[in-house]
Protein backbone atom coordinates (compact mmCIF):
# COMPACT_ATOMS: atom_id res chain seq x y z
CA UNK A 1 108.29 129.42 75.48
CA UNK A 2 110.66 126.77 77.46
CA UNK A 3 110.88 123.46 76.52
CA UNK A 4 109.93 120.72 78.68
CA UNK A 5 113.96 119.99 78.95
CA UNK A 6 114.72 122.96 80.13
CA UNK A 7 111.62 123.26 82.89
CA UNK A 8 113.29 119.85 84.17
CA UNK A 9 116.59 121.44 84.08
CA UNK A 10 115.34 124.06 86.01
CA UNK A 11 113.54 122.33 88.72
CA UNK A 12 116.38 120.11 88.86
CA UNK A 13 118.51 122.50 90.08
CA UNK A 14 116.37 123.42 92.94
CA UNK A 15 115.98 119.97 94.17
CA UNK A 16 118.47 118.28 96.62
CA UNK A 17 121.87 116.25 94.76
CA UNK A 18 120.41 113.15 96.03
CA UNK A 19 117.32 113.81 94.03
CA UNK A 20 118.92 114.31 91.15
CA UNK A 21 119.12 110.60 90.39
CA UNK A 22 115.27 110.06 89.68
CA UNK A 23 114.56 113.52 88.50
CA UNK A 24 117.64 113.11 85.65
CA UNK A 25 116.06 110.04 84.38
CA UNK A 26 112.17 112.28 83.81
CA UNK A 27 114.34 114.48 81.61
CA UNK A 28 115.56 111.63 79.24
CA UNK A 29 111.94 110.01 78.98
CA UNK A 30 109.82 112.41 80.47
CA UNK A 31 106.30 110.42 78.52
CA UNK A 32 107.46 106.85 79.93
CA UNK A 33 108.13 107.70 83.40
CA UNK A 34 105.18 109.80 83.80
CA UNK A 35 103.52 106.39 82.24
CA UNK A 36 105.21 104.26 84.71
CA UNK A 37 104.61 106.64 87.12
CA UNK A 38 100.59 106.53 86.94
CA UNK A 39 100.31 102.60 86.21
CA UNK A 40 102.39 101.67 89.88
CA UNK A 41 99.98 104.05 91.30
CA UNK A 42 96.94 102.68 90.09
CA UNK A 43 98.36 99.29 90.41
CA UNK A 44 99.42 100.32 94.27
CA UNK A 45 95.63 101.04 94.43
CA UNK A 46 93.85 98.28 92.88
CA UNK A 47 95.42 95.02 93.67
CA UNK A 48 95.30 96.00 97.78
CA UNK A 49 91.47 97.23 97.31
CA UNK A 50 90.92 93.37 95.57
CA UNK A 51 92.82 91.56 97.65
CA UNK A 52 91.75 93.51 101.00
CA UNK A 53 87.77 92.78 99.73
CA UNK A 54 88.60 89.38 99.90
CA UNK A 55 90.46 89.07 102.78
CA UNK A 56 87.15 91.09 104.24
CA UNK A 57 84.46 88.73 102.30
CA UNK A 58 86.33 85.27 103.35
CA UNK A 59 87.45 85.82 106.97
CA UNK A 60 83.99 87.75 107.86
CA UNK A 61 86.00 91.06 109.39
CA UNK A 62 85.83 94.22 109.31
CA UNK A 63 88.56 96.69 111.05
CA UNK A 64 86.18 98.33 113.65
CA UNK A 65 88.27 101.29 114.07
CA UNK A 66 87.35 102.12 110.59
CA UNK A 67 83.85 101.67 110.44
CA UNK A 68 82.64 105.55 111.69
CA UNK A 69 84.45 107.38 108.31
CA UNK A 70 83.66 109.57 106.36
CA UNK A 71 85.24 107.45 103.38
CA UNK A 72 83.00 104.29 103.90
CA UNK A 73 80.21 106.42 103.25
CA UNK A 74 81.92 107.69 100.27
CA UNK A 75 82.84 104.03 99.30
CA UNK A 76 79.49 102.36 100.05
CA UNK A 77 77.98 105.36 97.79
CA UNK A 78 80.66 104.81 95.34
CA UNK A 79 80.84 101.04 94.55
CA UNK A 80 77.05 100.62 95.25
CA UNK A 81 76.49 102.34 92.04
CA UNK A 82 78.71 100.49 90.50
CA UNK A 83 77.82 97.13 91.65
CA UNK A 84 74.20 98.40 90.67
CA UNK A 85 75.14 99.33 87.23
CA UNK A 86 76.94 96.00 86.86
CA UNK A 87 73.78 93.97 87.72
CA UNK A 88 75.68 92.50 90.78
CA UNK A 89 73.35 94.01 93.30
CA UNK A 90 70.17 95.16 93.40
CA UNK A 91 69.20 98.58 94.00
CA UNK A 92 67.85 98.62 97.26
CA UNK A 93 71.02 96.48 98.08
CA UNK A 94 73.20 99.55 97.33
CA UNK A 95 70.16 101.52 99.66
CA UNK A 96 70.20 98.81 102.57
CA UNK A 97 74.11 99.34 102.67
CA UNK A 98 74.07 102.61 102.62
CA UNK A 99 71.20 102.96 105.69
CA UNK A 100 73.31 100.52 108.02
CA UNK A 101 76.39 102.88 107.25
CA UNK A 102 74.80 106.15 108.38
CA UNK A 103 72.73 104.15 111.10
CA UNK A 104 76.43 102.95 112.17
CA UNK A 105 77.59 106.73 111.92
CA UNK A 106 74.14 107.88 113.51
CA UNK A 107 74.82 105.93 116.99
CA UNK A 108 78.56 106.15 117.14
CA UNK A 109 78.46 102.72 119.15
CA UNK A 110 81.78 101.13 118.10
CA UNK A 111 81.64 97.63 120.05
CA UNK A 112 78.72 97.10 118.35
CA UNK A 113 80.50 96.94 114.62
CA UNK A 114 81.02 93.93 114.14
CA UNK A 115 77.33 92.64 114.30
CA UNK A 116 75.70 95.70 112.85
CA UNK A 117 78.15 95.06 109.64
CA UNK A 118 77.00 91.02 109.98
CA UNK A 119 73.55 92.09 109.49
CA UNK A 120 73.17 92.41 105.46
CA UNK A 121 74.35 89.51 103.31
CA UNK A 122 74.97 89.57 100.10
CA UNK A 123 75.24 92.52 98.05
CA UNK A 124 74.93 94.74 100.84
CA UNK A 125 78.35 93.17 102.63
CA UNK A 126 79.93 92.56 99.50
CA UNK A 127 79.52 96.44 98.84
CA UNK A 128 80.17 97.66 102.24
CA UNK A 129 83.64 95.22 102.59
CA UNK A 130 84.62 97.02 98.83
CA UNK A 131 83.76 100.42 100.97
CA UNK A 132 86.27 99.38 103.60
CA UNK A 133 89.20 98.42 101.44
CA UNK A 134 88.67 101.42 99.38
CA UNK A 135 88.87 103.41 102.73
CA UNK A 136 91.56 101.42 103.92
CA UNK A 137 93.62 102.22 100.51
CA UNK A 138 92.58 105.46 100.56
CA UNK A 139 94.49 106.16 104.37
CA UNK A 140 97.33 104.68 102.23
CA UNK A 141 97.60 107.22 99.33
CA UNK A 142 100.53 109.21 100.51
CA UNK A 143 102.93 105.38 101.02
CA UNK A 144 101.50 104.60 97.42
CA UNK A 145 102.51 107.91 96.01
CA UNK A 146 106.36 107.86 97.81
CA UNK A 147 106.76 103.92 96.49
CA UNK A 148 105.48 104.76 93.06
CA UNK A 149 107.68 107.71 92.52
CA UNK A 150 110.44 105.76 93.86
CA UNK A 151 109.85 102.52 91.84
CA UNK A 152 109.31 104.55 88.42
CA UNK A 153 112.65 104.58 87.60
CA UNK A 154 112.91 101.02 87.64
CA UNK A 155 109.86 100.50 86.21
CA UNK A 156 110.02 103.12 83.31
């Protein structure tokens, strides 16, 4: 059977010379830049979906254009039962969100975002602002993953 070393050897020489500076680097340590490696990302993940919450929770705004996804649907699902299992919301919080979310969807009326996402207070917009910065990072996965496999190196 090959040994790790020698699978990195091997894809190393398929990859472009200019590559070979970060790849050369996963053969040395392969366990601490694969470490690296998956802490940037979920650091590239978390701090943005905190701080974007807040920015959403203090300034009372919500990006309209992303109101009609599939992903704050996802999100609202997601962090509802969270919040729920917390003890930060109520249950039929995590329901109320979720209704104005597919009502939203339902009528497809985008200049009227703003106010239907000003109707619930509360745990209902602190769980549907969560949704949107979890969509929000979400759009960003691919920038995460390029920054995070170029800062490993650095990092490891």
């Amino acid at each position: 059977a090959p040994t790790s070393q020698s699978r990195i050897d091997r894809f190393n020489r398929r990859l472009p010379k200019f590559l070979h500076k970060y790849t050369n680097a996963l053969g040395n340590a392969p366990v601490a830049h694969i470490t690296s490696f998956l802490i940037l990302h979920e650091l590239t993940a978390v701090i943005p979906l905190f701080g974007l919450a807040g920015y959403f929770h203090y300034t009372h705004w919500l990006p309209p254009w992303i109101a009609e996804g599939a992903w704050i649907a996802s999100g609202v699902e997601r962090f509802g039962r969270y919040f729920k299992r917390k003890g930060w919301i109520h249950g039929e919080e995590a329901l109320e969100a979720e209704r104005e979310v597919d009502d939203m969807q339902k009528k497809q009326k985008l200049r009227k975002v703003d106010q239907a996402w000003n109707v619930g207070e509360g745990g209902v917009r602190l769980v549907v602002e969560f949704a949107t910065a979890y969509a929000v990072v979400k759009m960003f996965l691919v920038p995460r993953i390029v920054f995070s496999v170029w800062a490993t190196p650095a990092f490891a």
